[in-house]
Protein backbone atom coordinates (compact mmCIF):
# COMPACT_ATOMS: atom_id res chain seq x y z
CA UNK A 1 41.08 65.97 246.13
CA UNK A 2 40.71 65.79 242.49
CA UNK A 3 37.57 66.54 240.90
CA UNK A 4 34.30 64.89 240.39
CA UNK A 5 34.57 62.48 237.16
CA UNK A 6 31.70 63.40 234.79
CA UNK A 7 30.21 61.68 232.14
CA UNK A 8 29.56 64.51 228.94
CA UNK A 9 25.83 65.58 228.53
CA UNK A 10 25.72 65.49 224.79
CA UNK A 11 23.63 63.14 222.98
CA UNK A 12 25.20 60.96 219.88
CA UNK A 13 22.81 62.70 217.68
CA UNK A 14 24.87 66.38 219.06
CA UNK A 15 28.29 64.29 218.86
CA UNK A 16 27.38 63.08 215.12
CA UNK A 17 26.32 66.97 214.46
CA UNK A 18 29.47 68.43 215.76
CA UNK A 19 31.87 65.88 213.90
CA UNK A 20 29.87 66.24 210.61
CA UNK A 21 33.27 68.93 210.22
CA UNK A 22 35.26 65.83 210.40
CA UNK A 23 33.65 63.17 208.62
CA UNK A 24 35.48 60.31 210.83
CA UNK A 25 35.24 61.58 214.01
CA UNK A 26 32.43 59.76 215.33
CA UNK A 27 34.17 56.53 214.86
CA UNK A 28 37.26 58.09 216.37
CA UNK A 29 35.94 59.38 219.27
CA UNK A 30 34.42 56.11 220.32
CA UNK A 31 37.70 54.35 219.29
CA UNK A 32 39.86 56.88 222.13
CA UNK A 33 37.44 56.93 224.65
CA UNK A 34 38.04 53.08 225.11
CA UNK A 35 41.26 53.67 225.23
CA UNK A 36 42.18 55.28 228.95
CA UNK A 37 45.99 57.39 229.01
CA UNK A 38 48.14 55.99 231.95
CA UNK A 39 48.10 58.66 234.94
CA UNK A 40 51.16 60.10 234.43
CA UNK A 41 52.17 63.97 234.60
CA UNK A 42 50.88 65.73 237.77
CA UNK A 43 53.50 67.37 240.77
CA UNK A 44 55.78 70.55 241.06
CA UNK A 45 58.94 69.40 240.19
CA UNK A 46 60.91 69.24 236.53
CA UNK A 47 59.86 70.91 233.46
CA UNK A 48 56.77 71.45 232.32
CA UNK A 49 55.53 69.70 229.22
CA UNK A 50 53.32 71.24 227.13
CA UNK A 51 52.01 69.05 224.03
CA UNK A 52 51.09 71.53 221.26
CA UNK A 53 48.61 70.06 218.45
CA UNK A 54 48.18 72.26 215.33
CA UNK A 55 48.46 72.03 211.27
CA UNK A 56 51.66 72.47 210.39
CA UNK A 57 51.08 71.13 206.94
CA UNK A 58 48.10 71.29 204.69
CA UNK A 59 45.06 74.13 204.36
CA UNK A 60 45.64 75.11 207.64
CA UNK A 61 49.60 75.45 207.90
CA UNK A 62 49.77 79.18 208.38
CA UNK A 63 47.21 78.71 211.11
CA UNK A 64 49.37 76.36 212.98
CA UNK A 65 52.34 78.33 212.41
CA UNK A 66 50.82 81.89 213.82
CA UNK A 67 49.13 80.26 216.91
CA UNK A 68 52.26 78.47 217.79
CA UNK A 69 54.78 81.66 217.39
CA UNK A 70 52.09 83.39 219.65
CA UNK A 71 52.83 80.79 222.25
CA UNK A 72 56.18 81.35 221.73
CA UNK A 73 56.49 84.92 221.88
CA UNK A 74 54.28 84.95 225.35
CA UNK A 75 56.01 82.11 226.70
CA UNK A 76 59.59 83.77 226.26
CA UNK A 77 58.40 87.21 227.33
CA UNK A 78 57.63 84.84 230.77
CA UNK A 79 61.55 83.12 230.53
CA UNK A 80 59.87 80.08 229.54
CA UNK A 81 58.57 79.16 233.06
CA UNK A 82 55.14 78.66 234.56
CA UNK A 83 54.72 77.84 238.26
CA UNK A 84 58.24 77.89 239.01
CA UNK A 85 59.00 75.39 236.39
CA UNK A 86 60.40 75.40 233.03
CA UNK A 87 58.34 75.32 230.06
CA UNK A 88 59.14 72.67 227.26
CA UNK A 89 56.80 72.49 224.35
CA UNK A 90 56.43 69.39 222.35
CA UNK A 91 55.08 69.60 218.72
CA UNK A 92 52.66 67.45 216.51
CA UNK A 93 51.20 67.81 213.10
CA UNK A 94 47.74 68.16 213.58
CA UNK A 95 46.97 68.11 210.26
CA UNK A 96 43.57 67.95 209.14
CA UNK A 97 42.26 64.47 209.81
CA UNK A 98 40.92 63.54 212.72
CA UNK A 99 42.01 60.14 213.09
CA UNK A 100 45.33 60.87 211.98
CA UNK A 101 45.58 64.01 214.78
CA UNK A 102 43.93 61.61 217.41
CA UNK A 103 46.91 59.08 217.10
CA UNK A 104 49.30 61.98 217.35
CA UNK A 105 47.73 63.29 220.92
CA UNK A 106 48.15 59.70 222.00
CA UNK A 107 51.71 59.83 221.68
CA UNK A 108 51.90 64.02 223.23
CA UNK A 109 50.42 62.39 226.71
CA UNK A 110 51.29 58.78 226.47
CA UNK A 111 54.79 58.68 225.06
CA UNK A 112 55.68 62.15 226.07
CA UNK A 113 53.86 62.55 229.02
CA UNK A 114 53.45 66.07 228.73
CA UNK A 115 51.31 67.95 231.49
CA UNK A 116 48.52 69.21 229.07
CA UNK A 117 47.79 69.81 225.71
CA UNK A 118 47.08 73.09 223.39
CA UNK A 119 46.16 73.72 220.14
CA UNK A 120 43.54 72.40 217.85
CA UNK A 121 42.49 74.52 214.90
CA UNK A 122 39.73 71.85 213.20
CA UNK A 123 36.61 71.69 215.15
CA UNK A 124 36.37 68.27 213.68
CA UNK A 125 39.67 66.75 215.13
CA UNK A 126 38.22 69.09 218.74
CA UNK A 127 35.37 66.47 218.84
CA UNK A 128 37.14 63.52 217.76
CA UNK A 129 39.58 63.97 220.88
CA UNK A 130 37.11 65.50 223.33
CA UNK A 131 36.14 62.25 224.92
CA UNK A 132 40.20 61.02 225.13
CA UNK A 133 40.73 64.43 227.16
CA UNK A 134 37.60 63.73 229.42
CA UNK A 135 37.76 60.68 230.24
CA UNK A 136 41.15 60.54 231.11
CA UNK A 137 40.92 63.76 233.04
CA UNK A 138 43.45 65.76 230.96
CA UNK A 139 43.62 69.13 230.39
CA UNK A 140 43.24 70.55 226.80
CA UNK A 141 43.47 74.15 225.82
CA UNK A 142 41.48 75.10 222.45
CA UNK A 143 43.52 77.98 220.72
CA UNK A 144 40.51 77.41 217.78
CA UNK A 145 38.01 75.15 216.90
CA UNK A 146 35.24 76.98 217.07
CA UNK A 147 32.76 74.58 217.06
CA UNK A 148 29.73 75.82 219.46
CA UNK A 149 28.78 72.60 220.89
CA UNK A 150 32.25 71.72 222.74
CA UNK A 151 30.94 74.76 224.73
CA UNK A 152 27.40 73.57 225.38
CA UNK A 153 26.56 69.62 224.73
CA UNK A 154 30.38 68.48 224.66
CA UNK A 155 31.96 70.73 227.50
CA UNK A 156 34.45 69.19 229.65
CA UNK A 157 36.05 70.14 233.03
CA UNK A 158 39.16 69.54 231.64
CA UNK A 159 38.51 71.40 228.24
CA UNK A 160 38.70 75.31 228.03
CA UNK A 161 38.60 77.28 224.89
CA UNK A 162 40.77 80.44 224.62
CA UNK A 163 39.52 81.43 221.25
CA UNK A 164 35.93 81.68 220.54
CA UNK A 165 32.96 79.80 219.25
CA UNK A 166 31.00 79.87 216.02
CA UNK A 167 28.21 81.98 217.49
CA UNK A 168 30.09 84.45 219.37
CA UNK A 169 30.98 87.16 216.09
CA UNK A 170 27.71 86.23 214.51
CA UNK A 171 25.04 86.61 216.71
CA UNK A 172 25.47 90.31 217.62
CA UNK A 173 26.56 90.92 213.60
CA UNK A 174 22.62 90.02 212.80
CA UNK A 175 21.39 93.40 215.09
CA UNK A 176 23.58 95.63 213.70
CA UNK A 177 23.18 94.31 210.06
CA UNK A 178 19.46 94.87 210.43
CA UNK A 179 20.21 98.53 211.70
CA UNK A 180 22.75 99.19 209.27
CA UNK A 181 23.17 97.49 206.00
CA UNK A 182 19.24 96.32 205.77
CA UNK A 183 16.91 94.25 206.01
CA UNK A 184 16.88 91.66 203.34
CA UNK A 185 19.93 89.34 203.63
CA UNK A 186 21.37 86.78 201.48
CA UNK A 187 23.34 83.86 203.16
CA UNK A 188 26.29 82.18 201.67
CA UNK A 189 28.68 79.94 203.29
CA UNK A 190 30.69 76.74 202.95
CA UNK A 191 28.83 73.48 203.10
CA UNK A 192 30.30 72.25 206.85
CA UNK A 193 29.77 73.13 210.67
CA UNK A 194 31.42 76.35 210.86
CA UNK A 195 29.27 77.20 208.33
CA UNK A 196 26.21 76.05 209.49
CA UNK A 197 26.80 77.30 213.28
CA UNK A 198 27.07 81.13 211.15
CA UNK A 199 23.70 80.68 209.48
CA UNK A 200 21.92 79.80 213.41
CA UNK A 201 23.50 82.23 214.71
CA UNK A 202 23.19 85.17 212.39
CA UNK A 203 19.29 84.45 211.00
CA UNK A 204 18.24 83.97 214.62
CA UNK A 205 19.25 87.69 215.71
CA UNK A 206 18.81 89.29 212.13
CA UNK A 207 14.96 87.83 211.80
CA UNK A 208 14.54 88.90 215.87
CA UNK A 209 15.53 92.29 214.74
CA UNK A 210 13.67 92.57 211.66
CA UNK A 211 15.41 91.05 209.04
CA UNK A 212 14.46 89.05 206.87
CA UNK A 213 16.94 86.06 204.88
CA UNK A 214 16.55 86.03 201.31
CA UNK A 215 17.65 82.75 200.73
CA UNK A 216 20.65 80.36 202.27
CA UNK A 217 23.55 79.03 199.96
CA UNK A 218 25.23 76.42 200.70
CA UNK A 219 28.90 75.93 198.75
CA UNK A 220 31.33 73.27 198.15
CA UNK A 221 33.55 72.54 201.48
CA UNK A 222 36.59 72.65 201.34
CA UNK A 223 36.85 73.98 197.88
CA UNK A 224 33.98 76.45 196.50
CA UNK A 225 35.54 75.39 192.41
CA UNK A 226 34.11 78.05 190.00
CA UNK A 227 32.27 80.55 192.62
CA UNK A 228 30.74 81.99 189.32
CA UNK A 229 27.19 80.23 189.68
CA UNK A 230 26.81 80.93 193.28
CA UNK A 231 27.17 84.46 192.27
CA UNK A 232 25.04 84.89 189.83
CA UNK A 233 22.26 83.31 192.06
CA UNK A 234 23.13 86.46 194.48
CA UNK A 235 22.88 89.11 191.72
CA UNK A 236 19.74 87.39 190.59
CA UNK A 237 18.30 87.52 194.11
CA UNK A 238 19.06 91.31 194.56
CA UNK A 239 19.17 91.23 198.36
CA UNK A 240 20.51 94.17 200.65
CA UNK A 241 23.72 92.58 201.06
CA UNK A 242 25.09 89.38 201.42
CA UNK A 243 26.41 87.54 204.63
CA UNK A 244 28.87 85.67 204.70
CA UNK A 245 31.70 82.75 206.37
CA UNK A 246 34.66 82.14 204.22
CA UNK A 247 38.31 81.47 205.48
CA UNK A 248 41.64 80.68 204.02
CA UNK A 249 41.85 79.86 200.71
CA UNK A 250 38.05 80.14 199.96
CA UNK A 251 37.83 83.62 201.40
CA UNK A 252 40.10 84.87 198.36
CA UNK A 253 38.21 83.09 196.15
CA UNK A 254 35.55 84.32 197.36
CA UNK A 255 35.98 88.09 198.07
CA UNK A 256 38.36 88.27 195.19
CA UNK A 257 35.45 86.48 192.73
CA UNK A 258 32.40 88.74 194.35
CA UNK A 259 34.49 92.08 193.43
CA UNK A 260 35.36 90.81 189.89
CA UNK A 261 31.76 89.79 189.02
CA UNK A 262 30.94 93.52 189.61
CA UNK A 263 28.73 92.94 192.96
CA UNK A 264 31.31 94.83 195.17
CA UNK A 265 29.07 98.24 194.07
CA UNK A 266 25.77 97.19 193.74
CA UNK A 267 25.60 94.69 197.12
CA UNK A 268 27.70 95.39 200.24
CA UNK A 269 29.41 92.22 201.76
CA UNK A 270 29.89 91.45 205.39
CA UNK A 271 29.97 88.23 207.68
CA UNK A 272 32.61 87.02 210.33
CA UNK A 273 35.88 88.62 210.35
CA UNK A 274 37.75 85.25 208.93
CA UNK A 275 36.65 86.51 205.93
CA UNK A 276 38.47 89.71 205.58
CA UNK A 277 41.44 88.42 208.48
CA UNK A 278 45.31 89.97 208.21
CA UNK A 279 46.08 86.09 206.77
CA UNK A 280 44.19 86.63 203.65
CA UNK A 281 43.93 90.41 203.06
CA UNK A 282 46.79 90.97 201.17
CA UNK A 283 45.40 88.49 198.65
CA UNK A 284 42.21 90.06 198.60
CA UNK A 285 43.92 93.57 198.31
CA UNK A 286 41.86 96.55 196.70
CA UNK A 287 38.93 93.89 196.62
CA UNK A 288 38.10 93.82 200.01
CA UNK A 289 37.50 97.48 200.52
CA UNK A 290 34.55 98.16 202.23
CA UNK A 291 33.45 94.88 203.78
CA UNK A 292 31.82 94.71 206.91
CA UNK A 293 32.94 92.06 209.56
CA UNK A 294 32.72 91.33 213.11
CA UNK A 295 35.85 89.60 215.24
CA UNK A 296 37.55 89.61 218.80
CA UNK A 297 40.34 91.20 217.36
CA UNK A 298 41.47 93.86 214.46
CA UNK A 299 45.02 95.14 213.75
CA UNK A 300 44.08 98.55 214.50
CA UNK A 301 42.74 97.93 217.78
CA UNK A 302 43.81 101.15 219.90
CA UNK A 303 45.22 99.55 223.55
CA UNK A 304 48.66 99.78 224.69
CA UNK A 305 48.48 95.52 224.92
CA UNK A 306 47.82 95.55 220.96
CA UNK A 307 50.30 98.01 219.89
CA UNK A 308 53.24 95.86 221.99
CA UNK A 309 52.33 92.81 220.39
CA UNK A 310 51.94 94.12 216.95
CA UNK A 311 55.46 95.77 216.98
CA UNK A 312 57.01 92.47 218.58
CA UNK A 313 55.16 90.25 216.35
CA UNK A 314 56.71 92.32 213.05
CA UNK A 315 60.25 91.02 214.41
CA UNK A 316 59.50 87.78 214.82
CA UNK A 317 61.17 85.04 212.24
CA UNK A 318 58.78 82.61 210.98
CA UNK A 319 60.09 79.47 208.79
CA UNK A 320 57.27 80.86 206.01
CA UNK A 321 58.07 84.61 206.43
CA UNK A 322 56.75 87.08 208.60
CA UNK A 323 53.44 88.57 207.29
CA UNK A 324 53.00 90.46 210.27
CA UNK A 325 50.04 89.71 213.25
CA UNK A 326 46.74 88.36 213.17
CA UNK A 327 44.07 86.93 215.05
CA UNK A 328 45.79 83.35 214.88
CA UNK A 329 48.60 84.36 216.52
CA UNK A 330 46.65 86.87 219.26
CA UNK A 331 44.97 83.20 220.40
CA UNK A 332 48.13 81.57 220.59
CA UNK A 333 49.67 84.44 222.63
CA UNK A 334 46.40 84.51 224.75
CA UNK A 335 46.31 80.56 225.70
CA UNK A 336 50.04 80.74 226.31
CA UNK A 337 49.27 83.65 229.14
CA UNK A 338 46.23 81.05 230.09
CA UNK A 339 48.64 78.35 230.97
CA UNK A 340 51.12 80.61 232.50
CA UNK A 341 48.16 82.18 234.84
CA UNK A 342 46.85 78.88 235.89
CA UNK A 343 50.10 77.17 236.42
CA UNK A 344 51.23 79.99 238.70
CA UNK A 345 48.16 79.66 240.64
CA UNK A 346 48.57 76.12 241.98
CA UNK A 347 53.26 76.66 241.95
CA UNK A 348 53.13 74.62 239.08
CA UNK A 349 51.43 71.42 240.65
CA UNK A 350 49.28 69.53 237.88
CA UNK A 351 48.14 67.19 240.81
CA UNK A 352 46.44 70.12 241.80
CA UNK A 353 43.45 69.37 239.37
CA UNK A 354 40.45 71.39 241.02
CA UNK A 355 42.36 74.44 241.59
CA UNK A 356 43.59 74.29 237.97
CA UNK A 357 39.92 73.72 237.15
CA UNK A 358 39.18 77.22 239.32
CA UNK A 359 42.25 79.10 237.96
CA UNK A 360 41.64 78.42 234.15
CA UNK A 361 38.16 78.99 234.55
CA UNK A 362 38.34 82.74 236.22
CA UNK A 363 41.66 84.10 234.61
CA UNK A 364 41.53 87.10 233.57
CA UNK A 365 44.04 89.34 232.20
CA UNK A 366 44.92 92.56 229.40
CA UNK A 367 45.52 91.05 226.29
CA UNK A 368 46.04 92.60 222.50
CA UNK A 369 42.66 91.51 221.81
CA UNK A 370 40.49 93.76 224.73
CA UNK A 371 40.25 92.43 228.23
CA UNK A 372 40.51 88.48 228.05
CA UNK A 373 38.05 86.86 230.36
CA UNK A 374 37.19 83.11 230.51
CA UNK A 375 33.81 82.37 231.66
CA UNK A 376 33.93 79.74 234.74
CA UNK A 377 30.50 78.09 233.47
CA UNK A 378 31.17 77.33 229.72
CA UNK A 379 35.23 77.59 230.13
CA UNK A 380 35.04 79.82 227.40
CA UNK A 381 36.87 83.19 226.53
CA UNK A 382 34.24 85.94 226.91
CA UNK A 383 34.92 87.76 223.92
CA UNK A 384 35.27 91.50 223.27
CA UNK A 385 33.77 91.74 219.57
CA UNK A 386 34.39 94.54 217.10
CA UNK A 387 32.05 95.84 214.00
CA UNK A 388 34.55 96.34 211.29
CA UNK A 389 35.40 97.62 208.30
CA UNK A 390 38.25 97.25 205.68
CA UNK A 391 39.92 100.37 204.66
CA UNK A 392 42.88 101.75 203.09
CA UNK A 393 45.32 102.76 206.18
CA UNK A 394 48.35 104.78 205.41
CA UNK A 395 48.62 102.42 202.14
CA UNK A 396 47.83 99.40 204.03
CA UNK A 397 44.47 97.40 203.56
CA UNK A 398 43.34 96.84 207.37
CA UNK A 399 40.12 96.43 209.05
CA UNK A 400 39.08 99.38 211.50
CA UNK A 401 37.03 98.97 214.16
CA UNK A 402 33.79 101.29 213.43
CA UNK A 403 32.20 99.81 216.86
CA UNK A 404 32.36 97.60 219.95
CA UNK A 405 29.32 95.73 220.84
CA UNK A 406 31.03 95.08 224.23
CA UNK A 407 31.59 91.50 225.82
CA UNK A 408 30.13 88.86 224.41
CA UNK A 409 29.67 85.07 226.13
CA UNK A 410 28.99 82.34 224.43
CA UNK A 411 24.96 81.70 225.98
CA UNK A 412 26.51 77.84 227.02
CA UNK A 413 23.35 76.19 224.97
CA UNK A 414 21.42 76.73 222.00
CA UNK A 415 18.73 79.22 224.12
CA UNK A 416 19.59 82.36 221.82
CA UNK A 417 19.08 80.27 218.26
CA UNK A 418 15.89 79.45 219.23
CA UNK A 419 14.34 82.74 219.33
């Protein structure tokens, strides 16, 4: 009996809100969803395709490359099998377009015909394809896009997110910002979603607790250009410290610009742990010290699953060179074990579609990042998250964990930035 075919809840004011990341991905979305994948994939018998989306070219190449050796490295630890059956991955450049990535998960589950689908790092191409996946009943894994609504407004029965959303490292970061680093907070983050799901989330708990936001700045996405006018606006508003998204490239601008202009003394710096990430921390070097961020994972993270995969990870041989683990690859690992736990639940039968439904919904498992736990209701990971800080570690720049604020799960609407 295969489940109940539902029509998504979100509005096309939501759907135009999420894909703002994307700029296209209205028009794609529509453009899939009229276009229905033959039924093919499904029994317990031959191997089992996986179609793996992620950038391996572009902004976002490293990305792509650490989430898929984490795949790799759990999926081999396993002898390549799930269910009984063996495991062959198939590859596509996801790129960063979301028409572009939407024609290459076409050919993963019409050409290939592979069982399901993993991967994803733009929340832009996540909502451009959401509506091919749901409507044609096929499963997707998430290893990224952190976009909050494919949790809430867009969530699918076939969609589950192994990562994390938007909201999830910056709610709780408002509470213990107000208790810690003060109570007048300036804002700055990139002008996109990611960066506007941090502002909700953050102001909503940080003015509930006492705080009170300064002032909002919104920079150029996906380039910031000469950070030097953004800040001087922060020195000129003298708040208690300054809050902040930045990843990839624009996180060493950033960080590397904020220490250089001389505010690294005078005006602490936190936000969500992309910032300050093992991917961009040697770039940032000496300039990071001190920053304040809050994740699902840190390098130092003291369980027995973390030390494992750190040590294996350092031995692994990556076509760019191995710059040892990071969160990236801890979500690849993670939705590989996903797979692996749901597929051995139903023998390795994809016809099997509710009890997949039930066994990727309530896995649960030790994993490098805390206990991994999806949440059955918003098919999200419910997500361990760590106060941080960056610190000089027997001569290595890491974050340490100064405090857990325990599980967190995504609220599965916008309840909690509404406060």
């Amino acid at each position: 009996m295969s489940v109940e075919r539902q029509k998504g809840t979100i509005s096309r004011r939501q759907f135009l809100q999420l894909g703002a990341v994307g700029g296209v991905v209205a028009a794609t979305g529509s453009l899939l969803a009229g276009c229905a994948a033959p039924n093919i994939g499904g029994g317990a018998s031959g191997p089992l395709k996986i179609g793996v989306l992620l950038p391996y070219s572009d902004i976002y190449a490293a990305l792509g490359e650490s989430i898929t050796e984490g795949m790799r490295m759990y999926f081999e630890s396993v002898d390549n099998r799930a269910g009984g059956r063996p495991i062959e991955l198939i590859t596509e450049d996801e790129g960063t377009a979301p028409d572009a990535a939407a024609q290459k998960a076409r050919k993963l589950v019409e050409q290939d015909q592979v069982d399901l689908v993993a991967g994803i790092v733009s929340s832009g191409v996540a909502a451009a394809l959401r509506d091919y996946f749901h409507d044609n009943q096929k499963f997707l894994i998430i290893a990224n896009a952190g976009a909050n609504a494919l949790t809430r407004a867009a969530k699918s029965p076939y969609i589950f997110r192994a990562s994390f959303t938007n909201w999830q490292p910056n709610w709780p970061m408002g509470s213990w910002a107000a208790a810690n680093l003060g109570r007048r907070a300036f804002i700055s983050v990139p002008d996109y979603g990611a960066g506007k799901d941090t502002i909700s989330a953050f102001t909503h708990s940080f003015t509930a607790a006492g705080g009170e936001i300064v002032k909002v700045q919104l920079t150029p996405f996906p380039n910031i250009g000469d950070p030097a006018p953004f800040l001087a606006e922060i020195q000129a508003a003298a708040p208690d410290f300054v809050y902040s998204f930045y990843s990839g490239a624009a996180a060493v601008t950033f960080v590397k610009a904020y220490s250089d202009f001389g505010l690294t003394g005078s005006i602490p710096l936190a936000g969500s742990g992309f910032m300050v990430e093992q991917d961009v921390l040697p770039s940032h070097g000496s300039s990071a010290l001190g920053i304040k961020s809050a994740l699902h994972w840190a390098l130092t993270l003291d369980n027995a699953e973390n030390q494992a995969f750190v040590a294996a990870f350092a031995q692994r041989e990556l076509p760019s060179g191995n710059k040892g683990a990071n969160v990236f690859a801890v979500q690849g690992y993670d939705t590989a074990r996903l797979i692996v736990e749901a597929l051995n639940a139903v023998e390795g039968d994809m016809s099997r579609t509710d009890d997949l439904i039930g066994a990727f919904g309530s896995a649960a498992f030790p994993s490098p990042r805390g206990a991994f736990k999806m949440d059955s209701t918003t098919h999200n990971v419910i997500n361990p998250i760590y106060i941080r800080e960056v610190q000089e570690v027997n001569g290595t720049i890491a974050n340490v964990v100064l405090t857990s604020v325990g599980e967190v799960p995504d609220p599965g609407d916008n309840s909690k930035d509404a406060v």
